[in-house]
N, C-alpha and C. Protein backbone atom coordinates (compact mmCIF):
# COMPACT_ATOMS: atom_id res chain seq x y z
N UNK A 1 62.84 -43.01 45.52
CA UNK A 1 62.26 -44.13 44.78
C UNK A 1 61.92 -43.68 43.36
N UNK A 2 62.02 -44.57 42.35
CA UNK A 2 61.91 -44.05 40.98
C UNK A 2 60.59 -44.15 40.98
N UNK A 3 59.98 -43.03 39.95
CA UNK A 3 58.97 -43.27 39.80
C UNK A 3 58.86 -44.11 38.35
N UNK A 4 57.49 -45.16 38.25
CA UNK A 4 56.98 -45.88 36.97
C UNK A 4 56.80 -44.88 35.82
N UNK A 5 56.89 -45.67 34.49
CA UNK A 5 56.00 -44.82 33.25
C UNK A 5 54.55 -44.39 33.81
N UNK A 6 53.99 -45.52 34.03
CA UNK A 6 52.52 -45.01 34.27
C UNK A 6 52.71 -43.96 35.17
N UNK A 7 53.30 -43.89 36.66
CA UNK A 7 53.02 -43.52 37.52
C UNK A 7 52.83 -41.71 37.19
N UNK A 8 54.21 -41.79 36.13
CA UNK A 8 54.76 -40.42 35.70
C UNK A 8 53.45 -40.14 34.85
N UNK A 9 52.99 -40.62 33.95
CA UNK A 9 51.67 -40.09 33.26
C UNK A 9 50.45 -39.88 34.33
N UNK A 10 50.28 -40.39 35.06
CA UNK A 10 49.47 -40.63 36.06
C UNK A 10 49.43 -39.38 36.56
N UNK A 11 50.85 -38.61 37.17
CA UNK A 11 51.23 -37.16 37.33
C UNK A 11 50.54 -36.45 36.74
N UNK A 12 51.80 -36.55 35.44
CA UNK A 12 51.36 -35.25 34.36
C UNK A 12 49.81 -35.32 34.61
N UNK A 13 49.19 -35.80 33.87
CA UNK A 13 47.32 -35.48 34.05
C UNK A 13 46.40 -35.17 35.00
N UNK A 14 47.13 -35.52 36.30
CA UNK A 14 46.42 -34.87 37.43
C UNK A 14 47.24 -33.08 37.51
N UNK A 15 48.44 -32.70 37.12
CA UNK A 15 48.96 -31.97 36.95
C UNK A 15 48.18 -30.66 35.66
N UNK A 16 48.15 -30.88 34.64
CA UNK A 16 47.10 -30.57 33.72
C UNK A 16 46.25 -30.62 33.76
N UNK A 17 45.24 -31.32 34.87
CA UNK A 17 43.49 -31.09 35.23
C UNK A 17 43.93 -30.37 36.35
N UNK A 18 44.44 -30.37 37.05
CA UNK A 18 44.60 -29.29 38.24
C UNK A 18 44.74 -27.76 38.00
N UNK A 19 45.76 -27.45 37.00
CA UNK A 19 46.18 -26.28 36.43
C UNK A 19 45.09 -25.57 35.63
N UNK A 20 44.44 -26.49 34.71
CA UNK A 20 43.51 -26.34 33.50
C UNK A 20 42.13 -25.22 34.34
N UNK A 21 41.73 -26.07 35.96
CA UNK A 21 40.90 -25.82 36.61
C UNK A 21 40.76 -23.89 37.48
N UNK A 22 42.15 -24.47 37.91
CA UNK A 22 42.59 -23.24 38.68
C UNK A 22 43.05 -22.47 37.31
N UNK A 23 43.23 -22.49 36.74
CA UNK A 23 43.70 -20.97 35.54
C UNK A 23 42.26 -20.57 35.06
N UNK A 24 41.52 -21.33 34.54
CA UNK A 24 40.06 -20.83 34.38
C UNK A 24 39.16 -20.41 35.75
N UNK A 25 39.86 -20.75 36.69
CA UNK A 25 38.98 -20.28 38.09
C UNK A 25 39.85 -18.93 38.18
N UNK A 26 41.12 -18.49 38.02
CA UNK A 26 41.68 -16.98 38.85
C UNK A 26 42.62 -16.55 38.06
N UNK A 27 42.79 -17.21 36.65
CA UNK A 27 43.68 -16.54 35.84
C UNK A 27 45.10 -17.15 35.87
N UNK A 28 45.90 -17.06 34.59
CA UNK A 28 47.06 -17.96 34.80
C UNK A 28 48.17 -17.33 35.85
N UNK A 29 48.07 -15.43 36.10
CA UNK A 29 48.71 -15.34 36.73
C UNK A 29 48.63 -15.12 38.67
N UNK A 30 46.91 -15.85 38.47
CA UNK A 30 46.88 -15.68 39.87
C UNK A 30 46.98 -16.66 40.24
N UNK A 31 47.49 -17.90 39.98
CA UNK A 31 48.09 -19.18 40.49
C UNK A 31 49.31 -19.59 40.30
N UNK A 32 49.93 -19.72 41.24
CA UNK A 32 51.40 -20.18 41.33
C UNK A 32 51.40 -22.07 41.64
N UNK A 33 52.76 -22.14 41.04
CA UNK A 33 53.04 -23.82 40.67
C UNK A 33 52.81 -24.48 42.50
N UNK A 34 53.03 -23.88 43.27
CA UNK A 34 52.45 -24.49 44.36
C UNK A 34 51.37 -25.18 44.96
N UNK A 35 50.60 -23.92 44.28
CA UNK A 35 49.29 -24.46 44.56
C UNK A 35 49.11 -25.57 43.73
N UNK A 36 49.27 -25.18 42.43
CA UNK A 36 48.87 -26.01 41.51
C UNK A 36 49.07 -27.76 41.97
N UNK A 37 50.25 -27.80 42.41
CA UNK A 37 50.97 -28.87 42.58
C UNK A 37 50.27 -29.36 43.90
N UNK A 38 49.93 -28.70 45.07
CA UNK A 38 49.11 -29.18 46.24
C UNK A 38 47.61 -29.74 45.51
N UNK A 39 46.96 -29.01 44.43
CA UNK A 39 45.46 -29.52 44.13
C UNK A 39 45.86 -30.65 43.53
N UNK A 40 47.05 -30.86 42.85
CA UNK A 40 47.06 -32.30 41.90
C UNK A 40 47.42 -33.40 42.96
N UNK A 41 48.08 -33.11 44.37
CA UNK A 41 47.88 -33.87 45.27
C UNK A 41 49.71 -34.37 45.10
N UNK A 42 50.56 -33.52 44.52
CA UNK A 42 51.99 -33.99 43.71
C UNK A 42 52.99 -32.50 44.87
N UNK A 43 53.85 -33.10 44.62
CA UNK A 43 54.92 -31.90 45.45
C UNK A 43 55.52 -31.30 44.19
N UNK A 44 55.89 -30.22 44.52
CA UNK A 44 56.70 -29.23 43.82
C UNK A 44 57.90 -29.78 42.75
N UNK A 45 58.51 -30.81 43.13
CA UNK A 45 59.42 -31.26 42.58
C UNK A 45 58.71 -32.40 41.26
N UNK A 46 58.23 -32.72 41.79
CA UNK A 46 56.69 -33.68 41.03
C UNK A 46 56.64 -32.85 39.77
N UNK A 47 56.19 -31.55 39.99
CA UNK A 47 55.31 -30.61 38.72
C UNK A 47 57.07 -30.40 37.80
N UNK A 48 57.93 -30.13 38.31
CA UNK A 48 58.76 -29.41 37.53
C UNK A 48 59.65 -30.93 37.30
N UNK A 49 59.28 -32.17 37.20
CA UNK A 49 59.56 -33.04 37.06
C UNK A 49 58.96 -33.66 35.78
N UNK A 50 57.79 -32.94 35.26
CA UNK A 50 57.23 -32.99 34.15
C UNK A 50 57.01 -31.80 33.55
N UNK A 51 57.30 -30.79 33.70
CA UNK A 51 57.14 -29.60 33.07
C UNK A 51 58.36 -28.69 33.49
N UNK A 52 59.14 -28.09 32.40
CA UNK A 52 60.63 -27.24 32.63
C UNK A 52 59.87 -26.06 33.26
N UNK A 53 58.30 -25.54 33.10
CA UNK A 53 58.16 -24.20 33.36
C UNK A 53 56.85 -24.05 33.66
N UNK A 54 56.27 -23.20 34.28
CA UNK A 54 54.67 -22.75 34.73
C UNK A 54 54.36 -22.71 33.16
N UNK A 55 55.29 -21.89 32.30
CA UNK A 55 54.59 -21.33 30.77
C UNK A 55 54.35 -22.45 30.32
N UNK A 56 55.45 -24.00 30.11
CA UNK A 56 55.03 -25.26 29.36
C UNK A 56 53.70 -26.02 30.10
N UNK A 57 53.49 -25.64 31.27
CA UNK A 57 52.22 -27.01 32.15
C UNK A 57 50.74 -25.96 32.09
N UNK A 58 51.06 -23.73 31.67
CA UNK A 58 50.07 -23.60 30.94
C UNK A 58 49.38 -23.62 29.37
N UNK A 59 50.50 -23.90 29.16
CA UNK A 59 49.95 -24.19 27.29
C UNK A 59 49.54 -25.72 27.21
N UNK A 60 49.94 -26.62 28.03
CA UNK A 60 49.39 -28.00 27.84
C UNK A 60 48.13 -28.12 28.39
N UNK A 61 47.82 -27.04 29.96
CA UNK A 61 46.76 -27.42 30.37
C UNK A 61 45.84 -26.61 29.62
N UNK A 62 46.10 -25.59 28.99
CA UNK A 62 44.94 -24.52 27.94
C UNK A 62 44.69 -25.49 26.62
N UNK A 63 45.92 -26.49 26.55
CA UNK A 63 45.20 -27.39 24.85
C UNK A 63 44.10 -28.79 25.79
N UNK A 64 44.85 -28.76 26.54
CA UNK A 64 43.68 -29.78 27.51
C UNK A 64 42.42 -29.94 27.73
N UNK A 65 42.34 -28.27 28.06
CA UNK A 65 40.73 -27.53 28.76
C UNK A 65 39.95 -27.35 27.15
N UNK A 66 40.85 -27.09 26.51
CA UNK A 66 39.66 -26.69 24.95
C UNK A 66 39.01 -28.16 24.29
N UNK A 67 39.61 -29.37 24.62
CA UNK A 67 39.40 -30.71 24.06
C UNK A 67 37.69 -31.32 24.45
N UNK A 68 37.03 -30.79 25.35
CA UNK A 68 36.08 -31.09 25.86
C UNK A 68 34.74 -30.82 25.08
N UNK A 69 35.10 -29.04 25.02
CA UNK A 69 34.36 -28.47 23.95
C UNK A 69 34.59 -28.57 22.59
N UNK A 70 35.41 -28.97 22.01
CA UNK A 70 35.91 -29.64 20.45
C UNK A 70 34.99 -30.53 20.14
N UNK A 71 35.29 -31.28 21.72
CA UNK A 71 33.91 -32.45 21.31
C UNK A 71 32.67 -32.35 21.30
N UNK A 72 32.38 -31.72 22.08
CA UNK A 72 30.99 -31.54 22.33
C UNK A 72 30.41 -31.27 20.57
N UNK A 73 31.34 -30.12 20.09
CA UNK A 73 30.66 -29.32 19.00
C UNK A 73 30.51 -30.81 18.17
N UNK A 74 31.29 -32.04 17.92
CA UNK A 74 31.18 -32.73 16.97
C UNK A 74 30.05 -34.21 17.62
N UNK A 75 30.02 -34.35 18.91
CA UNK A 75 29.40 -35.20 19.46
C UNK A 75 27.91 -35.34 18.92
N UNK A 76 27.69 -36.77 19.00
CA UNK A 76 25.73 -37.00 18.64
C UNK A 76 24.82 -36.12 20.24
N UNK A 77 23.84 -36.19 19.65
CA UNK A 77 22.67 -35.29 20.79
C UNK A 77 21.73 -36.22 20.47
N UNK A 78 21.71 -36.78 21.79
CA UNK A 78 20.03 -38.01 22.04
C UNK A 78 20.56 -38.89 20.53
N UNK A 79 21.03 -39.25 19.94
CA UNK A 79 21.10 -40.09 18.83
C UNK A 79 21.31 -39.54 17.61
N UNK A 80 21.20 -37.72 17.54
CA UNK A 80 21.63 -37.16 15.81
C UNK A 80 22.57 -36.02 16.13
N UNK A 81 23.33 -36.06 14.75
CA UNK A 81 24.41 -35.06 14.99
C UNK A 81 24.10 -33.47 15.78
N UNK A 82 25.58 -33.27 16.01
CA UNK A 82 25.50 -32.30 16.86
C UNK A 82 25.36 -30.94 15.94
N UNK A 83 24.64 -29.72 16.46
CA UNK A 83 24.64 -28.44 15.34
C UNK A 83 24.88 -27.76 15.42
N UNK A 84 25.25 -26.47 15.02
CA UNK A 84 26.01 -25.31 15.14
C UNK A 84 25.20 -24.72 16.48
N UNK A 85 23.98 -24.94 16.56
CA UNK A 85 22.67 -24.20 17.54
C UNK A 85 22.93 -24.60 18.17
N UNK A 86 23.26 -26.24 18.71
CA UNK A 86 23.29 -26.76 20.11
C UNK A 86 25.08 -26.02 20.76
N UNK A 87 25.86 -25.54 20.18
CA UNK A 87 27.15 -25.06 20.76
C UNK A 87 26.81 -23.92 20.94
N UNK A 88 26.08 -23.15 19.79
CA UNK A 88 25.56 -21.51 20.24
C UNK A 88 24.73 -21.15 22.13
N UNK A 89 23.77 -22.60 21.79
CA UNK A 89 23.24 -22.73 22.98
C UNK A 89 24.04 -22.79 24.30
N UNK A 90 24.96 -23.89 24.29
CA UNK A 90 25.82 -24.40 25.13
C UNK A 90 26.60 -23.25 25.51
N UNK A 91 26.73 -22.71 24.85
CA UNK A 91 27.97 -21.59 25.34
C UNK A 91 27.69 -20.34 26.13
N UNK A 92 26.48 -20.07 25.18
CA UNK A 92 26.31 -18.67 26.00
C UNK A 92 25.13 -18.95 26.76
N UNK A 93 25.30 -19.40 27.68
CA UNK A 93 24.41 -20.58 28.90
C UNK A 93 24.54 -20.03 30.10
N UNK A 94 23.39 -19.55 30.86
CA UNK A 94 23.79 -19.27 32.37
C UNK A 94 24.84 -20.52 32.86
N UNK A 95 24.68 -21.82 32.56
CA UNK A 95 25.62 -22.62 33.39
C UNK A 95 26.93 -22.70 32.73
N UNK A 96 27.05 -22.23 31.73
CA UNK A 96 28.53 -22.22 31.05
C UNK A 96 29.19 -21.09 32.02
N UNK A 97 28.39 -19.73 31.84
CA UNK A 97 28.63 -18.74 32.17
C UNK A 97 29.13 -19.36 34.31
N UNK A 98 28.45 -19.13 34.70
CA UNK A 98 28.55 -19.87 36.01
C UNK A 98 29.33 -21.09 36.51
N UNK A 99 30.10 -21.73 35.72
CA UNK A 99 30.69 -22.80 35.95
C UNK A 99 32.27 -22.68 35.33
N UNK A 100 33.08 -21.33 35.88
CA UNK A 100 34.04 -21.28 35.11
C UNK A 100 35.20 -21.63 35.33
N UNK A 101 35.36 -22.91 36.26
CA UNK A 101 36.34 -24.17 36.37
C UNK A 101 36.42 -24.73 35.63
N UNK A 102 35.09 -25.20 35.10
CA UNK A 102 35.00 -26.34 33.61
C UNK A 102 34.32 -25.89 32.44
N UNK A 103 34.90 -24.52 32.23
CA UNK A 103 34.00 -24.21 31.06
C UNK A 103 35.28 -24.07 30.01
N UNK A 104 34.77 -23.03 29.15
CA UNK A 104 36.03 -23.28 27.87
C UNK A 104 37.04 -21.83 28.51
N UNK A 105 38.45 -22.70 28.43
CA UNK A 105 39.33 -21.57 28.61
C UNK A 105 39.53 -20.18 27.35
N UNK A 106 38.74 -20.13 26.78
CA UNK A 106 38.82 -19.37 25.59
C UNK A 106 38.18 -18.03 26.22
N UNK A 107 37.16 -17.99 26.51
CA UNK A 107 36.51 -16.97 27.36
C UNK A 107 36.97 -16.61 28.33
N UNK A 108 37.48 -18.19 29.25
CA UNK A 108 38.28 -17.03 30.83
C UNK A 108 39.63 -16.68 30.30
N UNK A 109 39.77 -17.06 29.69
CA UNK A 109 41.50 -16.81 29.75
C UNK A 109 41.74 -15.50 28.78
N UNK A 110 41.48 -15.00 27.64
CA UNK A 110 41.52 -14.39 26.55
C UNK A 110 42.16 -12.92 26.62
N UNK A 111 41.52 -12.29 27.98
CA UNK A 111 42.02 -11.12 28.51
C UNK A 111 43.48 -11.40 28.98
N UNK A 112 44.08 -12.46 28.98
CA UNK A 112 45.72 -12.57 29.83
C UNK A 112 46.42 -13.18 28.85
N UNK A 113 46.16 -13.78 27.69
CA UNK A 113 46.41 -14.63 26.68
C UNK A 113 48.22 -13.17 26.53
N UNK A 114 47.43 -12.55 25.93
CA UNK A 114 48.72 -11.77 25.58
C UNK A 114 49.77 -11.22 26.35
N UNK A 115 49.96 -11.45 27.31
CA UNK A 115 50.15 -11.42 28.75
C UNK A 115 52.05 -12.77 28.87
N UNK A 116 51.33 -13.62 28.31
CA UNK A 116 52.02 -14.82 28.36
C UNK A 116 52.98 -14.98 27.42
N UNK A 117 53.67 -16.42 27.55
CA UNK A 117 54.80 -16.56 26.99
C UNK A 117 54.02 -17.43 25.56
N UNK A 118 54.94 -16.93 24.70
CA UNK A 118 54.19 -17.33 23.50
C UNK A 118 53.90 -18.95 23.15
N UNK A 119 54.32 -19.92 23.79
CA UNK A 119 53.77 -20.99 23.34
C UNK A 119 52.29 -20.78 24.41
N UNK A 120 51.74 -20.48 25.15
CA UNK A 120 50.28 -20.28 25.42
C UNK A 120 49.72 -19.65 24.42
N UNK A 121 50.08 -18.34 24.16
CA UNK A 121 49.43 -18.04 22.87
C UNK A 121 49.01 -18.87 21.58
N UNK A 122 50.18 -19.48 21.86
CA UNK A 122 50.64 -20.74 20.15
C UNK A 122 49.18 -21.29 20.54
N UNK A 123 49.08 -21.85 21.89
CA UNK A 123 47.59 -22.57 21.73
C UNK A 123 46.11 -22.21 21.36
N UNK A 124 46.40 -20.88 22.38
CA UNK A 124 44.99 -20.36 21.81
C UNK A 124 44.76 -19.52 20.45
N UNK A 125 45.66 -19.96 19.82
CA UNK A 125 45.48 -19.52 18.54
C UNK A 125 45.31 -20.68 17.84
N UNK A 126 45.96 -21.56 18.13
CA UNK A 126 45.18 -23.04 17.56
C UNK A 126 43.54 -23.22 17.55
N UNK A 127 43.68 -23.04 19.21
CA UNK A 127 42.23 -23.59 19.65
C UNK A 127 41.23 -22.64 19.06
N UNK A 128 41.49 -21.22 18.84
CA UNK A 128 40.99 -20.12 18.22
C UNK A 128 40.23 -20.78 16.98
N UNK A 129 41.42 -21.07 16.24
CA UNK A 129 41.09 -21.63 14.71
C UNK A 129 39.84 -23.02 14.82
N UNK A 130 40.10 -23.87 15.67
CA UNK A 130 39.60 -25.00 15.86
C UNK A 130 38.08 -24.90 15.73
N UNK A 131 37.84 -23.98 16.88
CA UNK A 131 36.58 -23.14 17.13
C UNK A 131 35.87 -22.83 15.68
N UNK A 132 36.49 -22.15 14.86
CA UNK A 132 36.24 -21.07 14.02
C UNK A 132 35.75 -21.72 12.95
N UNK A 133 36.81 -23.08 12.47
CA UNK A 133 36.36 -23.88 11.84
C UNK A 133 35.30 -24.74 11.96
N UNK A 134 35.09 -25.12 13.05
CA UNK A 134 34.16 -26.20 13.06
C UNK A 134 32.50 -25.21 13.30
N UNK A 135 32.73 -23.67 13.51
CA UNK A 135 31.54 -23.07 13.47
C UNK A 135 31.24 -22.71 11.90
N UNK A 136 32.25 -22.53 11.08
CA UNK A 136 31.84 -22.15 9.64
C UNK A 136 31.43 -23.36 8.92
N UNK A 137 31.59 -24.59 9.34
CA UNK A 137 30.71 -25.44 8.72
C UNK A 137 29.45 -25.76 8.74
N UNK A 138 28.77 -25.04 10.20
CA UNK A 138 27.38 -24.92 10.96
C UNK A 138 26.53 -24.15 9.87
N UNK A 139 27.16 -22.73 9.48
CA UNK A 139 26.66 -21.82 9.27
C UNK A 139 25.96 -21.76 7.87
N UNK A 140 24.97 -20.84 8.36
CA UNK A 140 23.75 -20.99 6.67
C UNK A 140 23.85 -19.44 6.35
N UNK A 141 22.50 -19.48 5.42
CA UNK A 141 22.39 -18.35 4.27
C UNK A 141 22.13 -16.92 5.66
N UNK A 142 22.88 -16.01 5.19
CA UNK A 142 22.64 -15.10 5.95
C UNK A 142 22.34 -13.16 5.10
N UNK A 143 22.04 -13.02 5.72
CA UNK A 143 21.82 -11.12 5.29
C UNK A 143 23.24 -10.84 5.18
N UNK A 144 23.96 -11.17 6.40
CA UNK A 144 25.35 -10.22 6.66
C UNK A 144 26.19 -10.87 5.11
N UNK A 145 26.72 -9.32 4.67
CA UNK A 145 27.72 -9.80 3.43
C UNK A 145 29.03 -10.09 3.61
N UNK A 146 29.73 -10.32 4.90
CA UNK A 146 31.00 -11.02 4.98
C UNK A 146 31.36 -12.31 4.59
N UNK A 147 31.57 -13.23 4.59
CA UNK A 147 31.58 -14.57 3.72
C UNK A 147 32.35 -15.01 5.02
N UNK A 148 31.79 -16.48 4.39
CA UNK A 148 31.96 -17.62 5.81
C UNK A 148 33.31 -17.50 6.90
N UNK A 149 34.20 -17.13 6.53
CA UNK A 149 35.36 -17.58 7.23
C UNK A 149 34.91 -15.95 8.22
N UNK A 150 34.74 -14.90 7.66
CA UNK A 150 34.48 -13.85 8.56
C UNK A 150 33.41 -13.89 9.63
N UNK A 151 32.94 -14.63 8.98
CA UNK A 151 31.28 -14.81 9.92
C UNK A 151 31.66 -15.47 10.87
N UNK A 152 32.72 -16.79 10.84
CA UNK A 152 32.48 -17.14 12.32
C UNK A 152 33.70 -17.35 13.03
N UNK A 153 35.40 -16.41 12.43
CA UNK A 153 35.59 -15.65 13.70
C UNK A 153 35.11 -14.80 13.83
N UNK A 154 34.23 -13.80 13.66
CA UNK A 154 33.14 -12.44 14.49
C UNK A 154 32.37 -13.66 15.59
N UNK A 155 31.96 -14.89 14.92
CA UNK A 155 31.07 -15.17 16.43
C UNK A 155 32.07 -15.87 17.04
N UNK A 156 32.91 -16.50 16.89
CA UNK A 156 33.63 -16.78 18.04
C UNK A 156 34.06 -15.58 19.19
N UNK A 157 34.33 -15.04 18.35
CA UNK A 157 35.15 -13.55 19.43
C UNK A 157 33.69 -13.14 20.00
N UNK A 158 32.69 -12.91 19.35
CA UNK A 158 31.32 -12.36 20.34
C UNK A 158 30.91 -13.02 21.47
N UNK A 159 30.93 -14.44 21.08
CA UNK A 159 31.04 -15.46 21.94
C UNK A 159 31.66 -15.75 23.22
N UNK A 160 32.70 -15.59 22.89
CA UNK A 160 34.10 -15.13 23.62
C UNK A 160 33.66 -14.07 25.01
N UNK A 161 33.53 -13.08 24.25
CA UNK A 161 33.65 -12.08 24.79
C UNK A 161 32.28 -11.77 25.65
N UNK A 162 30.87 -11.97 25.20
CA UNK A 162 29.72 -12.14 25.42
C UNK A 162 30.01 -12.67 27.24
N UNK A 163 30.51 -14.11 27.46
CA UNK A 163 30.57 -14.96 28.32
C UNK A 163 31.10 -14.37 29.16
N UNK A 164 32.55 -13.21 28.54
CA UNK A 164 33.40 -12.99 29.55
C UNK A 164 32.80 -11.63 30.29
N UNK A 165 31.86 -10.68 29.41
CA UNK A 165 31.29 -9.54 29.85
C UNK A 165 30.31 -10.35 31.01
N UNK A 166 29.86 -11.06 30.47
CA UNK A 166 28.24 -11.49 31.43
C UNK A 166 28.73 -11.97 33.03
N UNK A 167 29.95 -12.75 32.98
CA UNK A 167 30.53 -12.88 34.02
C UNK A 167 30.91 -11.72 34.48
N UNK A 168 31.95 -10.76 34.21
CA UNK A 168 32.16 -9.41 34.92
C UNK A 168 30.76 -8.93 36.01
N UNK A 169 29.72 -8.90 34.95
CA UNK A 169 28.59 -8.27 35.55
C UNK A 169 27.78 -8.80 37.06
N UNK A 170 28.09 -10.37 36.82
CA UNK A 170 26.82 -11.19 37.33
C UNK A 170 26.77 -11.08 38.40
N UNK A 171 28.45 -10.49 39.35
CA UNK A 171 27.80 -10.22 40.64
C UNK A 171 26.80 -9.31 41.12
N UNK A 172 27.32 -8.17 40.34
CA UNK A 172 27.02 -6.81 41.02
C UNK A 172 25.36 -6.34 40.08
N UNK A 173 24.76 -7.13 39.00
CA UNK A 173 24.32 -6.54 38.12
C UNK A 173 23.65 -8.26 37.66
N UNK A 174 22.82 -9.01 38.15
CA UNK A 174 22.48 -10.24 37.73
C UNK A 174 21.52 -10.43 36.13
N UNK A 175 20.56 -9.18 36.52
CA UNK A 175 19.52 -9.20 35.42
C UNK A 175 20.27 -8.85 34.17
N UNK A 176 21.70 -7.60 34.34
CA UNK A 176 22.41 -7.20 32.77
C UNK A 176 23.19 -8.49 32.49
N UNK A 177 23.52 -9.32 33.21
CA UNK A 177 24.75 -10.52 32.71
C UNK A 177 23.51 -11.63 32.07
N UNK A 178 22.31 -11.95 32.17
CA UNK A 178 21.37 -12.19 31.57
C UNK A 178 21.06 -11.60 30.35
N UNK A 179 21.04 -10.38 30.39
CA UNK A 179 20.50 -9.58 28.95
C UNK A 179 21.93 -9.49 27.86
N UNK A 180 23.20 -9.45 28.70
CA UNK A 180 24.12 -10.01 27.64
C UNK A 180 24.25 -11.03 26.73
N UNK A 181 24.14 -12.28 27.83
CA UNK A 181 23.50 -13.42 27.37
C UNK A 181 22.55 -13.29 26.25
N UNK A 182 21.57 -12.88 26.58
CA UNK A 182 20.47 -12.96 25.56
C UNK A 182 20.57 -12.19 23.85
N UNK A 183 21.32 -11.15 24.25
CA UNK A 183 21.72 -9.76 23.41
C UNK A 183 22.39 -10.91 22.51
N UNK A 184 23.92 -11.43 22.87
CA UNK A 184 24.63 -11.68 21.85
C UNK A 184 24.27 -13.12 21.06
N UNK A 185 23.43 -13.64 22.01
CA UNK A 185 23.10 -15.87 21.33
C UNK A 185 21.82 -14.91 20.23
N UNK A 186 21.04 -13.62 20.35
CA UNK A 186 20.00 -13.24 19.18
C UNK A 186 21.43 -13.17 17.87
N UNK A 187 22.43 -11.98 18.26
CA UNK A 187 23.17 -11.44 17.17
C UNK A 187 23.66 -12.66 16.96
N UNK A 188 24.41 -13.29 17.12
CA UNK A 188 25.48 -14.62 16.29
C UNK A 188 23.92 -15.37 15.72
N UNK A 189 23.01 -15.88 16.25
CA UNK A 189 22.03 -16.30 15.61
C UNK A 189 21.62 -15.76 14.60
N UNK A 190 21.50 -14.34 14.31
CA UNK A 190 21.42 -13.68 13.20
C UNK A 190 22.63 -13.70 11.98
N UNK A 191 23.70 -13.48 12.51
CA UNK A 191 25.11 -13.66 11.37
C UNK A 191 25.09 -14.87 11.14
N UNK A 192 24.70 -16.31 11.73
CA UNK A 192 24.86 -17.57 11.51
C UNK A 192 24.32 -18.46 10.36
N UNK A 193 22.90 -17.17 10.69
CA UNK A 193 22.11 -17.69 9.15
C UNK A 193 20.40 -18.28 9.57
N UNK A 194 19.79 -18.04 8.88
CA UNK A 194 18.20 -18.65 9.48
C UNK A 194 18.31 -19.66 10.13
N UNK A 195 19.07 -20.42 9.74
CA UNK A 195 18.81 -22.29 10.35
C UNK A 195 18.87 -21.75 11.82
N UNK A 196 20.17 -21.32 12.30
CA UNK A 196 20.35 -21.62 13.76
C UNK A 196 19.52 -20.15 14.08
N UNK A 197 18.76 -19.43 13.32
CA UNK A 197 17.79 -18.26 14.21
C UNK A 197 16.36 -19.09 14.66
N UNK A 198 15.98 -19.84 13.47
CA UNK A 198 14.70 -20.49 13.60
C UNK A 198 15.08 -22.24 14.81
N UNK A 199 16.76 -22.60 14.75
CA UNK A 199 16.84 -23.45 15.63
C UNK A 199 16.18 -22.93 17.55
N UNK A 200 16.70 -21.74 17.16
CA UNK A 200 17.48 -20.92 18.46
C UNK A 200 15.12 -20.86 19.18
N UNK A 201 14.71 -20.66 18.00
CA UNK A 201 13.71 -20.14 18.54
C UNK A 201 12.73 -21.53 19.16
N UNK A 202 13.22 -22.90 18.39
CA UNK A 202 12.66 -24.48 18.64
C UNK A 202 13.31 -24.41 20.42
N UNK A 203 14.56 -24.23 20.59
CA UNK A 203 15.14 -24.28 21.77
C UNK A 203 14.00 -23.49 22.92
N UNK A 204 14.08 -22.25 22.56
CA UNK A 204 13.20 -21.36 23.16
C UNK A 204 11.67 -21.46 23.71
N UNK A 205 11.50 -22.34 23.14
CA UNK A 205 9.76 -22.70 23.12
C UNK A 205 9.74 -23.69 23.63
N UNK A 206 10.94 -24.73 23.72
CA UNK A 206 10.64 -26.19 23.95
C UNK A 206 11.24 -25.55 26.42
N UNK A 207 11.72 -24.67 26.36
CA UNK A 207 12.36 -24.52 27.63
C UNK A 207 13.82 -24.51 27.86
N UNK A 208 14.49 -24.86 26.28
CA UNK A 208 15.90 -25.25 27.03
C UNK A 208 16.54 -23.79 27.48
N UNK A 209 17.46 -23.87 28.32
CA UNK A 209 17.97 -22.85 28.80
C UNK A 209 19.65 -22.30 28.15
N UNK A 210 18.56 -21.00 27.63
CA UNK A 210 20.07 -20.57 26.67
C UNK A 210 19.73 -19.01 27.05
N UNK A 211 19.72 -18.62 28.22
CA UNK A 211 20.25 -16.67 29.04
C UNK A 211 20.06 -17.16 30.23
């Protein structure tokens, strides 16, 4: 039976939230198109019916998974714009950290990135930039003498990397994947510039949870 336009989009996207999920849960190469294709609820022939290759359905589902957090960074909070502090917050978050089905593929994935066939890369080097940009517009007067564009790929990659150490740890070692947490949202708060050190500290006092 043929399948509809819709039906076929209908696919693809359960196909790309399925993949997006499981690659940030075990890595792109610890999931095979099978599975993938059983969680989207689609048969085998289904997935490669919209995608020539595992490499094309992971670079669509890695530009997929980063779209969430794009927004977030630009989204209103309770009614006023969103700030460089509230993504600093958001990110390096016990529940970011802990929730790494739906968190940003930038952190789980980063260690396998190079690993892959280069249109995955192509993405996270997009999404890299995306990041980078929309944090150097956050950023205020700071001590550190690198100039804006340096300042915030260093915190993206700390960021990055921060999330991905704290996870390594959290089984075996709960209180250090905490003090990572805490270690790196002080340093990027510091390179970011007073605003988001003195934001970071309103957060802190009021309860929100950012280690």
């Amino acid at each position: 039976m043929k399948v509809t336009k819709e039906k076929a989009t209908e696919n693809r996207a359960a196909l790309v939230h399925a993949a997006g999920r499981l690659f940030r849960e075990r890595g792109i190469d610890g999931v095979g198109v099978a599975e993938i294709s059983k969680k989207a609820g689609l048969t085998h022939g289904a997935l490669y019916a919209q995608f020539p290759s595992k490499e094309a359905l992971a670079a669509e589902a890695f530009a997929s998974a980063l779209k969430p957090g794009l927004s977030k960074m630009t989204a209103d909070r309770g009614g006023r714009p969103a700030t460089l502090t509230d993504f600093l917050d958001d990110y390096l978050s016990r529940d970011h950290r802990d929730n790494l089905a739906a968190g940003c593929p930038m952190s789980a994935s980063a260690s396998e990135i190079a690993r892959q066939d280069k249109m995955v890369g192509e993405r996270f080097s997009e999404g890299y930039g995306q990041f980078a940009a929309l944090i150097e517009r956050g950023l205020g007067a700071s001590a550190v003498k690198a100039d804006k564009r340096q300042r915030a790929l260093a915190i993206m990659a700390a960021m990055m990397g921060g999330v991905a150490a704290s996870r390594a740890v959290a089984k075996a070692d709960p209180r250090l994947s905490n003090q990572i947490l805490r270690a790196v949202r002080q340093i990027v708060a510091e390179v970011a510039g007073e605003e988001a050190q003195g934001a970071q500290g309103r957060a802190r006092a009021t309860g929100k949870r950012s280690s």
